[in-house]
Each structure stands twice: as C-alpha cells, then as structure tokens.
PDBML (XML) file of the C-alpha atoms, coordinates in Angstrom:
<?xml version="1.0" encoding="UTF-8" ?>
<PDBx:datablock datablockName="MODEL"
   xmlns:PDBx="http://pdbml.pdb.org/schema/pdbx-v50.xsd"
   xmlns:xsi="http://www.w3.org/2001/XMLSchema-instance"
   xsi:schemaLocation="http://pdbml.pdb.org/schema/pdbx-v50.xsd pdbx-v50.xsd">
   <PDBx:atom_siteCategory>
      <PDBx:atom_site id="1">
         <PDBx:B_iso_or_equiv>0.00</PDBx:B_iso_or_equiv>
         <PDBx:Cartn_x>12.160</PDBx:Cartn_x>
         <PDBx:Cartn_y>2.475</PDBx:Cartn_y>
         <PDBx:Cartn_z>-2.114</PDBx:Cartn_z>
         <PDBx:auth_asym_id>A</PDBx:auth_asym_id>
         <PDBx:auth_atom_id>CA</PDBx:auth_atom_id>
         <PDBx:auth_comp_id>UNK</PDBx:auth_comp_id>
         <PDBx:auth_seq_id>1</PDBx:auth_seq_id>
         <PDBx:group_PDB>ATOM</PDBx:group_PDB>
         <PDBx:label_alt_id xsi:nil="true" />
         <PDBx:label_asym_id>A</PDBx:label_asym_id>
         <PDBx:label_atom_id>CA</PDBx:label_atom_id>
         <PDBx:label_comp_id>UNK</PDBx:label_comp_id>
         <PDBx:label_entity_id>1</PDBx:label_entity_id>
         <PDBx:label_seq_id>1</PDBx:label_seq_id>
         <PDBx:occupancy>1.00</PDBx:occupancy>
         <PDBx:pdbx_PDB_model_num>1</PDBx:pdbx_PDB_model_num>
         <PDBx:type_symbol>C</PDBx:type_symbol>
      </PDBx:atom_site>
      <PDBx:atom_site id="2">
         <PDBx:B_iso_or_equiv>0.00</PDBx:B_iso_or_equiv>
         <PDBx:Cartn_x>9.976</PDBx:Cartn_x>
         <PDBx:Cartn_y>4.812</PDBx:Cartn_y>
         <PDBx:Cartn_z>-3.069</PDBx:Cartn_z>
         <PDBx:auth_asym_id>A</PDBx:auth_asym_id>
         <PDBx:auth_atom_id>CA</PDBx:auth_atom_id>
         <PDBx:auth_comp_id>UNK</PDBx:auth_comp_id>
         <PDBx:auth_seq_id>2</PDBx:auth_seq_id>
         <PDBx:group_PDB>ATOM</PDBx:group_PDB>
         <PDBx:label_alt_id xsi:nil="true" />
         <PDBx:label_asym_id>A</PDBx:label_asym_id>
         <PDBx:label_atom_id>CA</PDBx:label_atom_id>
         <PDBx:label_comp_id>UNK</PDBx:label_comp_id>
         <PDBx:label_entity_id>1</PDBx:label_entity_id>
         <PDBx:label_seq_id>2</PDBx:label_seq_id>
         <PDBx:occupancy>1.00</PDBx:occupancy>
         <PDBx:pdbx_PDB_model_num>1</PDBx:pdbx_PDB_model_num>
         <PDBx:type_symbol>C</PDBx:type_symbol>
      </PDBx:atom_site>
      <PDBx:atom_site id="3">
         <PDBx:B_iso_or_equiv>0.00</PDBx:B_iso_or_equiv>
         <PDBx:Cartn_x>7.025</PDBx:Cartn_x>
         <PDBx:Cartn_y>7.244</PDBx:Cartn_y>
         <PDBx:Cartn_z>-1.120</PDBx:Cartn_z>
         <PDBx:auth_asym_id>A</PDBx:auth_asym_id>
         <PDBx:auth_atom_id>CA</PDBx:auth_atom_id>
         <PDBx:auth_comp_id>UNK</PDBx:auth_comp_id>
         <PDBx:auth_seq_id>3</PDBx:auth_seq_id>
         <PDBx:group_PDB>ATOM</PDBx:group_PDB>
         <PDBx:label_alt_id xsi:nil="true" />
         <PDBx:label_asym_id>A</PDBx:label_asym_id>
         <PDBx:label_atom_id>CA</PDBx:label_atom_id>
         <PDBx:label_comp_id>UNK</PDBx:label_comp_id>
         <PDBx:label_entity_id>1</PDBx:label_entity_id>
         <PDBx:label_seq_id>3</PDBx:label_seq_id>
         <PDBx:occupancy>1.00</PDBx:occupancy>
         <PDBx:pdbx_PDB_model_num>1</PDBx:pdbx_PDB_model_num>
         <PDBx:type_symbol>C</PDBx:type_symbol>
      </PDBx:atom_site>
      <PDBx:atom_site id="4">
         <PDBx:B_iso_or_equiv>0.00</PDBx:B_iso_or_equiv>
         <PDBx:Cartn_x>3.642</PDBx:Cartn_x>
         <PDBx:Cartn_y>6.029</PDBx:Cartn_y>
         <PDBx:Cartn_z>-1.580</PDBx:Cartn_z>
         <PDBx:auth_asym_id>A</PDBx:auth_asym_id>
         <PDBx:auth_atom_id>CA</PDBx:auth_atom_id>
         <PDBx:auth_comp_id>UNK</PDBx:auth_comp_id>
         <PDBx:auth_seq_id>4</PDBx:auth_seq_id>
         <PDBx:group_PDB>ATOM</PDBx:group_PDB>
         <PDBx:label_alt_id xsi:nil="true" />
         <PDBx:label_asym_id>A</PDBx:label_asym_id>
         <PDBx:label_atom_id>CA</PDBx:label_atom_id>
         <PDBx:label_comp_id>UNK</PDBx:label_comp_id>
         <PDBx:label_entity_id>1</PDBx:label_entity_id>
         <PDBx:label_seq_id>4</PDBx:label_seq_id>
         <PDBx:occupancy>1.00</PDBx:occupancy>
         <PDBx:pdbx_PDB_model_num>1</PDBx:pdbx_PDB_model_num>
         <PDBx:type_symbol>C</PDBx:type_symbol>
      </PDBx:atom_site>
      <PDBx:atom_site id="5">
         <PDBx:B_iso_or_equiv>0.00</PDBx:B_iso_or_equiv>
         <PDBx:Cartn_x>0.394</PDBx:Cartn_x>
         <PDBx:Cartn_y>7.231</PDBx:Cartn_y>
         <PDBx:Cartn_z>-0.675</PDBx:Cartn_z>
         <PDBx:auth_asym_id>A</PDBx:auth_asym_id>
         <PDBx:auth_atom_id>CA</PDBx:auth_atom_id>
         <PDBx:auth_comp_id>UNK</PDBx:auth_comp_id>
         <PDBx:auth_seq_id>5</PDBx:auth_seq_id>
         <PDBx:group_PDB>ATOM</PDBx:group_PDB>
         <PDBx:label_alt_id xsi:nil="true" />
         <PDBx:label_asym_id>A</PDBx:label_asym_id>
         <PDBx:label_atom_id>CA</PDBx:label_atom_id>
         <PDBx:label_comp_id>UNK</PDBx:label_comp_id>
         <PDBx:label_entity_id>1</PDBx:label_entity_id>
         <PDBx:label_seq_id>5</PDBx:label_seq_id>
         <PDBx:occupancy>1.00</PDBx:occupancy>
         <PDBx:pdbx_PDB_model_num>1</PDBx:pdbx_PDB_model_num>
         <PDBx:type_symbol>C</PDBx:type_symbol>
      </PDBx:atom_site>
      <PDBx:atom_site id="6">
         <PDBx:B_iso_or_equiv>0.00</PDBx:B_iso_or_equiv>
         <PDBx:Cartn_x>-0.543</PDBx:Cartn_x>
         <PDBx:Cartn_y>7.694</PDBx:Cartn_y>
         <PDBx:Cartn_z>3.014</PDBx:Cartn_z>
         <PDBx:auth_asym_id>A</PDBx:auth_asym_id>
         <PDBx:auth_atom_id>CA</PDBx:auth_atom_id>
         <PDBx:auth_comp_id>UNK</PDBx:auth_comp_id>
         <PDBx:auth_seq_id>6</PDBx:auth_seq_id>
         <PDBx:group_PDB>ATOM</PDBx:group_PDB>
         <PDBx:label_alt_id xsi:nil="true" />
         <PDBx:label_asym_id>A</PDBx:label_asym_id>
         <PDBx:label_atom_id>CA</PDBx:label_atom_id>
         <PDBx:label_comp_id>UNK</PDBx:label_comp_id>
         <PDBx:label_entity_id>1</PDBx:label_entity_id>
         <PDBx:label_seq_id>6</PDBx:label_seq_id>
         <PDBx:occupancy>1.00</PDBx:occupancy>
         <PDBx:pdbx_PDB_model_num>1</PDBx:pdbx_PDB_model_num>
         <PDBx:type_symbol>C</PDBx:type_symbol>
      </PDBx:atom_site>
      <PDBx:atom_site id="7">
         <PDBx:B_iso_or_equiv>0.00</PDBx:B_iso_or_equiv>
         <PDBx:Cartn_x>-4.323</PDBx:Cartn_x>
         <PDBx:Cartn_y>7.821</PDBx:Cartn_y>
         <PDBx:Cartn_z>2.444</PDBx:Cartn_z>
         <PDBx:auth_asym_id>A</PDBx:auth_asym_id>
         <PDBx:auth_atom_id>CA</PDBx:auth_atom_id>
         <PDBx:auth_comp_id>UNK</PDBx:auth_comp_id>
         <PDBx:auth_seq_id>7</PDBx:auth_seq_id>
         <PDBx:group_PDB>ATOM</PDBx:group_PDB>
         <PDBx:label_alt_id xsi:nil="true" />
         <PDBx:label_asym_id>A</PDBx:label_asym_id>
         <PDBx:label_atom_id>CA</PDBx:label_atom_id>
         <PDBx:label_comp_id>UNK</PDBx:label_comp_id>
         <PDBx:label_entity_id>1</PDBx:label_entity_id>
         <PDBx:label_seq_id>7</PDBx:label_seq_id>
         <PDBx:occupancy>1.00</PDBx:occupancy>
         <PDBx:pdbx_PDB_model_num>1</PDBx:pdbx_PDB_model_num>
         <PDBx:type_symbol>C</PDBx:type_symbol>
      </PDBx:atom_site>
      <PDBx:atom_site id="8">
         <PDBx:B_iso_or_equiv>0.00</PDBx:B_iso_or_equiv>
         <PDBx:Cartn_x>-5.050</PDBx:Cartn_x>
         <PDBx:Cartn_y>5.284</PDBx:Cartn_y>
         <PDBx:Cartn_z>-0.041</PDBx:Cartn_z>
         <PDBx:auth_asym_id>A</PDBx:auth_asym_id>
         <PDBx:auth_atom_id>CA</PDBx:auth_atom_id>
         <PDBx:auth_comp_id>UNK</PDBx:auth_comp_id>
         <PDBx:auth_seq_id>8</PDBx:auth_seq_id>
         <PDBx:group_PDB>ATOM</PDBx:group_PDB>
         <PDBx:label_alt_id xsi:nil="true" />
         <PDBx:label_asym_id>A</PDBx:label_asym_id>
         <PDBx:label_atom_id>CA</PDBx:label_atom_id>
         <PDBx:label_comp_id>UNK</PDBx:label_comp_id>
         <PDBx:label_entity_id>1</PDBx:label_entity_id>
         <PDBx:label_seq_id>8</PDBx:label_seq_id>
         <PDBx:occupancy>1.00</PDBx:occupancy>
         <PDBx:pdbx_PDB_model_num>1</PDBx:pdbx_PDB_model_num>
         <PDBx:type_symbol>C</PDBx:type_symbol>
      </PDBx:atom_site>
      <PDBx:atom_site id="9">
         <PDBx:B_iso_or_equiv>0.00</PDBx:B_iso_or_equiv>
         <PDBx:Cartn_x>-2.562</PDBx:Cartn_x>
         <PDBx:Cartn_y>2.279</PDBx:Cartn_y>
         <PDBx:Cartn_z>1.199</PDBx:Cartn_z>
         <PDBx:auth_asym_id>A</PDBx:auth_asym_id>
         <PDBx:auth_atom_id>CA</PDBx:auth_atom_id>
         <PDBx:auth_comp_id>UNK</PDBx:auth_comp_id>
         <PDBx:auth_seq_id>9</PDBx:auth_seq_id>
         <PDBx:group_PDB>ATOM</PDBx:group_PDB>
         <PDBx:label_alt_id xsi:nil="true" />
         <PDBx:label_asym_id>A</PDBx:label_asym_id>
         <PDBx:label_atom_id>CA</PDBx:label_atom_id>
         <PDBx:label_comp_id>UNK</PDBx:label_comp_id>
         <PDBx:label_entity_id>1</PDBx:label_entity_id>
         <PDBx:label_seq_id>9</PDBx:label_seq_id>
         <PDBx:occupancy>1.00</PDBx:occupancy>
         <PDBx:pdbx_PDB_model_num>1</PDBx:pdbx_PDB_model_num>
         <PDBx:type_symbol>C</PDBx:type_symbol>
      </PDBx:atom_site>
      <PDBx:atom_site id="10">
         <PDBx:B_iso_or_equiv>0.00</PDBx:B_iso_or_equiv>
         <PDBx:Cartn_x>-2.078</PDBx:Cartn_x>
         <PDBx:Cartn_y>-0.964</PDBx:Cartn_y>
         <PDBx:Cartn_z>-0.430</PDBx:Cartn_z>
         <PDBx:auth_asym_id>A</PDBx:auth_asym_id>
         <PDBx:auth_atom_id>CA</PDBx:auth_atom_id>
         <PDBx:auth_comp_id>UNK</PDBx:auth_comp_id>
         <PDBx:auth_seq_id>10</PDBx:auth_seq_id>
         <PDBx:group_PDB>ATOM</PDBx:group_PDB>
         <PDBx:label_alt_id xsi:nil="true" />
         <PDBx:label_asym_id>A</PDBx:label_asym_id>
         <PDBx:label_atom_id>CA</PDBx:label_atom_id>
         <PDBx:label_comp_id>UNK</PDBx:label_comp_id>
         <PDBx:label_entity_id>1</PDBx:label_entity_id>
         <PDBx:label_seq_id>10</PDBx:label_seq_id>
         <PDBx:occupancy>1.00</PDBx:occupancy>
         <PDBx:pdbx_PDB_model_num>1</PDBx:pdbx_PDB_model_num>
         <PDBx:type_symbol>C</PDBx:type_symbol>
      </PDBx:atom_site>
      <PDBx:atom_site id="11">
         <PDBx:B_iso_or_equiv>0.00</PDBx:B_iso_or_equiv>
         <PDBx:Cartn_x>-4.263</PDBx:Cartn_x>
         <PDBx:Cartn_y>-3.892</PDBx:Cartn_y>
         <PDBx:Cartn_z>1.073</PDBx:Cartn_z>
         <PDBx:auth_asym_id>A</PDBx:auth_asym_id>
         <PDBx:auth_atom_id>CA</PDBx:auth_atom_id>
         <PDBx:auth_comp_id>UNK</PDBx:auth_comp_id>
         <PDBx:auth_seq_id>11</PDBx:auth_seq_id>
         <PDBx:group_PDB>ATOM</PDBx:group_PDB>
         <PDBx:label_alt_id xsi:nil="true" />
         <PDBx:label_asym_id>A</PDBx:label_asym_id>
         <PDBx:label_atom_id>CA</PDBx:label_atom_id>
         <PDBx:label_comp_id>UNK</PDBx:label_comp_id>
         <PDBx:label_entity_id>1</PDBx:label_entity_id>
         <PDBx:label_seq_id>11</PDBx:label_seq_id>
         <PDBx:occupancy>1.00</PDBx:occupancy>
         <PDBx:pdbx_PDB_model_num>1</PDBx:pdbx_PDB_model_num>
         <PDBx:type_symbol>C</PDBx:type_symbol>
      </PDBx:atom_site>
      <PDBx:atom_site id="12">
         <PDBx:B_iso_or_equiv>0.00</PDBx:B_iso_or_equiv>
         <PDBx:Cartn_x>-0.635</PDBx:Cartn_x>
         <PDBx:Cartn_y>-5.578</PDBx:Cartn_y>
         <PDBx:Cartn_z>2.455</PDBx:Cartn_z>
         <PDBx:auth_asym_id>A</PDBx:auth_asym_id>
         <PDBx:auth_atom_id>CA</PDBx:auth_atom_id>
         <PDBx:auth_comp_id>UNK</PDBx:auth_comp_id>
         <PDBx:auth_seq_id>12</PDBx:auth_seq_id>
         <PDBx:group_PDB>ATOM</PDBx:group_PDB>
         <PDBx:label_alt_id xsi:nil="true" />
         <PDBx:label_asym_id>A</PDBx:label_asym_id>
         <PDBx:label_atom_id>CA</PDBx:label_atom_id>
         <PDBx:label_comp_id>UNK</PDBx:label_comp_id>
         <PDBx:label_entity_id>1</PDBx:label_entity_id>
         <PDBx:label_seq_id>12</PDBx:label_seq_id>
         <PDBx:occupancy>1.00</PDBx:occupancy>
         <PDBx:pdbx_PDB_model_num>1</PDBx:pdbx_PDB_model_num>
         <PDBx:type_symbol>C</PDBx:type_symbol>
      </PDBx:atom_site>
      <PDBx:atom_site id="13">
         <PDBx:B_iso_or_equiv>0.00</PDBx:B_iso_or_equiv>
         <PDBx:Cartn_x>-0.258</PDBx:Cartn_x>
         <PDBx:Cartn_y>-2.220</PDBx:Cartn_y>
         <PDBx:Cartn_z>3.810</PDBx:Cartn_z>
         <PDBx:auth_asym_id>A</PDBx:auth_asym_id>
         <PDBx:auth_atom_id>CA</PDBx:auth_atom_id>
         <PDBx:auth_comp_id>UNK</PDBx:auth_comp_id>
         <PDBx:auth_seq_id>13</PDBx:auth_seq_id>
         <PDBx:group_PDB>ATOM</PDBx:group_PDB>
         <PDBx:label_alt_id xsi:nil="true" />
         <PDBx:label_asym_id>A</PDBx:label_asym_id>
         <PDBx:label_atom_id>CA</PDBx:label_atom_id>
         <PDBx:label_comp_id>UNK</PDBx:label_comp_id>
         <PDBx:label_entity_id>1</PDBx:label_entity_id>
         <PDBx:label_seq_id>13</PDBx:label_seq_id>
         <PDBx:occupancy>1.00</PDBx:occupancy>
         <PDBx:pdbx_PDB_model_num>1</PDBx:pdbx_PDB_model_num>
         <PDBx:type_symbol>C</PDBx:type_symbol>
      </PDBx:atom_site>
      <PDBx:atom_site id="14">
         <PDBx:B_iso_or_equiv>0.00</PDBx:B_iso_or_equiv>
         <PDBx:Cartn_x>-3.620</PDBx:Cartn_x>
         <PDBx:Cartn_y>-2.278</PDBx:Cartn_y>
         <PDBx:Cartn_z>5.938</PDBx:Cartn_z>
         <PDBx:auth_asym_id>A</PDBx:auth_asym_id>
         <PDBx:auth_atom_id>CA</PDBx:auth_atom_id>
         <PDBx:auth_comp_id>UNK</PDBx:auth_comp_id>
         <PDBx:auth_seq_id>14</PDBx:auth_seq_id>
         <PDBx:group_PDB>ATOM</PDBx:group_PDB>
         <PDBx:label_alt_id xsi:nil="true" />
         <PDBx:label_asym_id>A</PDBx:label_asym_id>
         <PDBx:label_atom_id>CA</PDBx:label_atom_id>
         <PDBx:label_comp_id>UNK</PDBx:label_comp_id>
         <PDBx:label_entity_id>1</PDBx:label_entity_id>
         <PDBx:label_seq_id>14</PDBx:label_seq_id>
         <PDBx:occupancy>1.00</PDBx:occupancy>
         <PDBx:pdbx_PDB_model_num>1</PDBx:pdbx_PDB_model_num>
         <PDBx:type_symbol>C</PDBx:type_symbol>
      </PDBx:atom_site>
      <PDBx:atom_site id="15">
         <PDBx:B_iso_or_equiv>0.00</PDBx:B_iso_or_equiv>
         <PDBx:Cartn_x>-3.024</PDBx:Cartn_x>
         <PDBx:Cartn_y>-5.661</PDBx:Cartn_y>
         <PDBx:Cartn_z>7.296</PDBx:Cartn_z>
         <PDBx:auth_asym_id>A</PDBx:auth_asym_id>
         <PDBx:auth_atom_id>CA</PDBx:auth_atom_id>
         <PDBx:auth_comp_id>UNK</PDBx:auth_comp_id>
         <PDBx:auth_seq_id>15</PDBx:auth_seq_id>
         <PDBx:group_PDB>ATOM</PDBx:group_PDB>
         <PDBx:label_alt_id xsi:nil="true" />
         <PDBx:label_asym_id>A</PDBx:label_asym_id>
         <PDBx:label_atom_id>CA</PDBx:label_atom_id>
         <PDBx:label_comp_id>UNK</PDBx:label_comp_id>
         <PDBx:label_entity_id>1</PDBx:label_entity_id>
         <PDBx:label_seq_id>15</PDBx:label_seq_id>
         <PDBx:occupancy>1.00</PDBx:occupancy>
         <PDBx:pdbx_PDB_model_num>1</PDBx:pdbx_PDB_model_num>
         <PDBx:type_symbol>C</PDBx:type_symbol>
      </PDBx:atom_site>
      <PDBx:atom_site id="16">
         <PDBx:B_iso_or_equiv>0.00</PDBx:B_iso_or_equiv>
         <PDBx:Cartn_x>0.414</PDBx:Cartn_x>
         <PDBx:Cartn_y>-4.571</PDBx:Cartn_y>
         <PDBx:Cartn_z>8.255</PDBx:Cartn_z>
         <PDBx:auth_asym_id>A</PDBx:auth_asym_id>
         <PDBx:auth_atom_id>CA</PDBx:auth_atom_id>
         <PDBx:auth_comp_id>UNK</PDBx:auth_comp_id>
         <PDBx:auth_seq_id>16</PDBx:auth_seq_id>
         <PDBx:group_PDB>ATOM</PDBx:group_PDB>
         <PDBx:label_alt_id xsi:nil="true" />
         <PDBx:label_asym_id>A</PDBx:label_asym_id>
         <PDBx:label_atom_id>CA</PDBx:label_atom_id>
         <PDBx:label_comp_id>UNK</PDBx:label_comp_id>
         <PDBx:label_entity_id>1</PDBx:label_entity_id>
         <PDBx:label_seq_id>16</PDBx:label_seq_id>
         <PDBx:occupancy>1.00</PDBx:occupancy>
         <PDBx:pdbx_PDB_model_num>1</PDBx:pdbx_PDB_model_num>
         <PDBx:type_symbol>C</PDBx:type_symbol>
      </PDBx:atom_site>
      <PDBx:atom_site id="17">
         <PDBx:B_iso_or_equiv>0.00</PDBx:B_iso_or_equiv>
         <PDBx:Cartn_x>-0.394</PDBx:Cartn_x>
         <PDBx:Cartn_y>-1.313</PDBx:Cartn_y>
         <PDBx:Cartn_z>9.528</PDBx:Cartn_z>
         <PDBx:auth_asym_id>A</PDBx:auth_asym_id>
         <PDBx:auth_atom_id>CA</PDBx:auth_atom_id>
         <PDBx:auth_comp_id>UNK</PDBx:auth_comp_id>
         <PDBx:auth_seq_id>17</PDBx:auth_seq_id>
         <PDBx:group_PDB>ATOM</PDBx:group_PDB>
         <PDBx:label_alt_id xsi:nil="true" />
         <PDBx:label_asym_id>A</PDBx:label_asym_id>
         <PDBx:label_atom_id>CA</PDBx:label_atom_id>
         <PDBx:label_comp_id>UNK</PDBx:label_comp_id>
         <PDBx:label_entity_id>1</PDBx:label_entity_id>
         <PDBx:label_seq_id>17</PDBx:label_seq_id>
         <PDBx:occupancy>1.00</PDBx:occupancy>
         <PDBx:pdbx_PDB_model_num>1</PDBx:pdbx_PDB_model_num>
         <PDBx:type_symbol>C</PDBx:type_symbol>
      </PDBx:atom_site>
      <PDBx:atom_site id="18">
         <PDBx:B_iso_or_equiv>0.00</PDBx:B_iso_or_equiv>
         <PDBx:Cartn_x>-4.055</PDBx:Cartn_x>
         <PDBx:Cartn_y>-1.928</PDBx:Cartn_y>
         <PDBx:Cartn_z>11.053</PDBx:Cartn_z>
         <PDBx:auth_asym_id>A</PDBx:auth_asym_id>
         <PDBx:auth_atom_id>CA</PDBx:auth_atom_id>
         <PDBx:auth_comp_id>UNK</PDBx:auth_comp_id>
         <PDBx:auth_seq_id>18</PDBx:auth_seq_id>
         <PDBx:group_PDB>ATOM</PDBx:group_PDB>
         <PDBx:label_alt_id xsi:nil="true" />
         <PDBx:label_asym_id>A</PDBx:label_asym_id>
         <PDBx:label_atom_id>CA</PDBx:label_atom_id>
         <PDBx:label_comp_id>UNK</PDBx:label_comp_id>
         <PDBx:label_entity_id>1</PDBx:label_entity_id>
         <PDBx:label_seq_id>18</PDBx:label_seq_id>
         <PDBx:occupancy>1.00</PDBx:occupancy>
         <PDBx:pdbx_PDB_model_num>1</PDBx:pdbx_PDB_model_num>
         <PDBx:type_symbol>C</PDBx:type_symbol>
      </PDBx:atom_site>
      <PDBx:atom_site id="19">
         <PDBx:B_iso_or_equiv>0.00</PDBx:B_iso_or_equiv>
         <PDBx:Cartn_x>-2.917</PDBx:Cartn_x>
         <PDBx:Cartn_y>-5.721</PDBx:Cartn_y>
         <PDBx:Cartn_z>12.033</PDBx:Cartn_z>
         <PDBx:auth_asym_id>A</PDBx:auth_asym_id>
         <PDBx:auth_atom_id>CA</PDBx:auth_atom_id>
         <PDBx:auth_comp_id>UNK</PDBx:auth_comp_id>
         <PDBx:auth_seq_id>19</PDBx:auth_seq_id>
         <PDBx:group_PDB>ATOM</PDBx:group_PDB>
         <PDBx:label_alt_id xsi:nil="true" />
         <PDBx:label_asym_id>A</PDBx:label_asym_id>
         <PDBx:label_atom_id>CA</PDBx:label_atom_id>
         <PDBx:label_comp_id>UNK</PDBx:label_comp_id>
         <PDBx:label_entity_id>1</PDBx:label_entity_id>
         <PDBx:label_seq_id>19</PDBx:label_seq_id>
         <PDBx:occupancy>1.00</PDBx:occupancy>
         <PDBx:pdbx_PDB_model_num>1</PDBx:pdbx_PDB_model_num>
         <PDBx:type_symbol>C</PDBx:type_symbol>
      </PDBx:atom_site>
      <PDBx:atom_site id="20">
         <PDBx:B_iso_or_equiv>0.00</PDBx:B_iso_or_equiv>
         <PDBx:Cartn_x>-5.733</PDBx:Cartn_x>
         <PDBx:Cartn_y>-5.502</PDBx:Cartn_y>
         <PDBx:Cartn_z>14.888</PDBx:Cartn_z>
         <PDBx:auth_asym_id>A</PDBx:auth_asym_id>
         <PDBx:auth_atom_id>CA</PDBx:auth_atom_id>
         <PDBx:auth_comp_id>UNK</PDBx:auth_comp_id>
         <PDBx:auth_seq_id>20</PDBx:auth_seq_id>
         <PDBx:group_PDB>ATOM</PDBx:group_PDB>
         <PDBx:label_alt_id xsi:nil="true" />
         <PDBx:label_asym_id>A</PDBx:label_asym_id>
         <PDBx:label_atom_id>CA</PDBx:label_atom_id>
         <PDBx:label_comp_id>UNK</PDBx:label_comp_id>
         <PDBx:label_entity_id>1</PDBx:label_entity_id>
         <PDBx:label_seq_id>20</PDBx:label_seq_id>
         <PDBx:occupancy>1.00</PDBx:occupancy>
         <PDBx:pdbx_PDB_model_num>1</PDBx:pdbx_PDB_model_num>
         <PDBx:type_symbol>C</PDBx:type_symbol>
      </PDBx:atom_site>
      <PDBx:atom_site id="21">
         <PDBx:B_iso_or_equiv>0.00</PDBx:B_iso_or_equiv>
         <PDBx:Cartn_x>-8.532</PDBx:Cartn_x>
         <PDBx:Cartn_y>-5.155</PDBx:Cartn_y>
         <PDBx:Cartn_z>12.214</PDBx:Cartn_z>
         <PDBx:auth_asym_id>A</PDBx:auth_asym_id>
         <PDBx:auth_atom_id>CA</PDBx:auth_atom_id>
         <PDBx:auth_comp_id>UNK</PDBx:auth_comp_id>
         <PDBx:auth_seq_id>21</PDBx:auth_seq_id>
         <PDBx:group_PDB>ATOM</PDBx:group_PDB>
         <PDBx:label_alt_id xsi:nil="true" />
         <PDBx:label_asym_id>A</PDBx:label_asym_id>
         <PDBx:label_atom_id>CA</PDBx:label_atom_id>
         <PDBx:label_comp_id>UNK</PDBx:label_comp_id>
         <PDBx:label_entity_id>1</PDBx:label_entity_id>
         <PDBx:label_seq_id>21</PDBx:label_seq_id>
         <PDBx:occupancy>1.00</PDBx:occupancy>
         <PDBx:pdbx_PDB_model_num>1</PDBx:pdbx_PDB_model_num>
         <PDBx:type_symbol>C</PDBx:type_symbol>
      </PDBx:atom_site>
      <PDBx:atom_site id="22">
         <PDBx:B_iso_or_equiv>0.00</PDBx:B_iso_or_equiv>
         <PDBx:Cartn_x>-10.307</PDBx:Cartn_x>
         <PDBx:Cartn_y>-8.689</PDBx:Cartn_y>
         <PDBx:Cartn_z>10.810</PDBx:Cartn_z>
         <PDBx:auth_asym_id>A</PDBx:auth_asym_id>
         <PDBx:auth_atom_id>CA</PDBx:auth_atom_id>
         <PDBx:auth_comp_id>UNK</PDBx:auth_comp_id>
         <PDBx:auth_seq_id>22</PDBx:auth_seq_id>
         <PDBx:group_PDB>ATOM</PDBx:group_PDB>
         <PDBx:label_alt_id xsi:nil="true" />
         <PDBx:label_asym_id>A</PDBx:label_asym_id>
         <PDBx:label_atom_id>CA</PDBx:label_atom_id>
         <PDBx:label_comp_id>UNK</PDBx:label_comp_id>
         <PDBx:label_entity_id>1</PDBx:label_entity_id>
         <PDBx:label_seq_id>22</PDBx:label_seq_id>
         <PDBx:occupancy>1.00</PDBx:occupancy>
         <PDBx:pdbx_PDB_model_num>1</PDBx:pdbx_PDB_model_num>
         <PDBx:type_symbol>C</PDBx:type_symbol>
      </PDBx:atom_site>
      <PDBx:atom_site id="23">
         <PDBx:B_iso_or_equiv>0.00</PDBx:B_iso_or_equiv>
         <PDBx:Cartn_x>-11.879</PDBx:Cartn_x>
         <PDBx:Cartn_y>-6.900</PDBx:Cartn_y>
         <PDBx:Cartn_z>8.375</PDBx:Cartn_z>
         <PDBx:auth_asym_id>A</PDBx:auth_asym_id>
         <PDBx:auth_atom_id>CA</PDBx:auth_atom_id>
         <PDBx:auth_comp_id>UNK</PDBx:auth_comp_id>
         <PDBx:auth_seq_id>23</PDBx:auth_seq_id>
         <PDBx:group_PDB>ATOM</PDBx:group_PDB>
         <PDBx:label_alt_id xsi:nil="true" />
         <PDBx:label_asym_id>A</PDBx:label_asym_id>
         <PDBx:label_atom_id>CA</PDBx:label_atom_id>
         <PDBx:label_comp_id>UNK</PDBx:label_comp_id>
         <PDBx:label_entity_id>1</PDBx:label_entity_id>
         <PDBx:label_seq_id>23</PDBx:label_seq_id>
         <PDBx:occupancy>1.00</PDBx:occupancy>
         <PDBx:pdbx_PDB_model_num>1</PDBx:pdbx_PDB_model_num>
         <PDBx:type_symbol>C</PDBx:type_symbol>
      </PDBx:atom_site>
      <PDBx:atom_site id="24">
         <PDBx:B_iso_or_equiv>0.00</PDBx:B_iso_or_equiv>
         <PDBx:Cartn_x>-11.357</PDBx:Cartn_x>
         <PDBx:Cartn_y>-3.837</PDBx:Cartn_y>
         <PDBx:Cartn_z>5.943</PDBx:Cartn_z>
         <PDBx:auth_asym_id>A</PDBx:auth_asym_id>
         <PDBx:auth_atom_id>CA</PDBx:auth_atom_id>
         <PDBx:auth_comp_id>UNK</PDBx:auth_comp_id>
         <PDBx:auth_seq_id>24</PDBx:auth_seq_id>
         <PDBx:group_PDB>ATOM</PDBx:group_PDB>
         <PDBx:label_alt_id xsi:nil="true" />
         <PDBx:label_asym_id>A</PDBx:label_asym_id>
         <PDBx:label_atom_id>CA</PDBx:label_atom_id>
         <PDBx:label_comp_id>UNK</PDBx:label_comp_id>
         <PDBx:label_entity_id>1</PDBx:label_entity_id>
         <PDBx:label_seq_id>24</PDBx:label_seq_id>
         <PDBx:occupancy>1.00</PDBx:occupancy>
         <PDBx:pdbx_PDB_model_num>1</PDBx:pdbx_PDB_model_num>
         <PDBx:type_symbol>C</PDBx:type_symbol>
      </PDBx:atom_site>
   </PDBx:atom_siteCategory>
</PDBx:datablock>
C-alpha cells in the first residue's frame, strides 16, 4: 500500500505503465 519510487520502477511497473514499449 505503500509509495514507491517514481524514477526507478519495478520491471511489472514498466510493462504496466509503458505497455506500448517491446523492449526496456
């Protein structure tokens, strides 16, 4: 439930957030 870190994001967080990216 907690705040986590805007600038270094989890990897499930990238596909989730960037979904239009096939690559990171």
């Amino acid at each position: 439930q907690s705040i986590g870190p805007r600038y270094c994001p989890s990897i499930e967080t990238k596909i989730v957030t960037f979904a239009d990216k096939d690559r990171h």
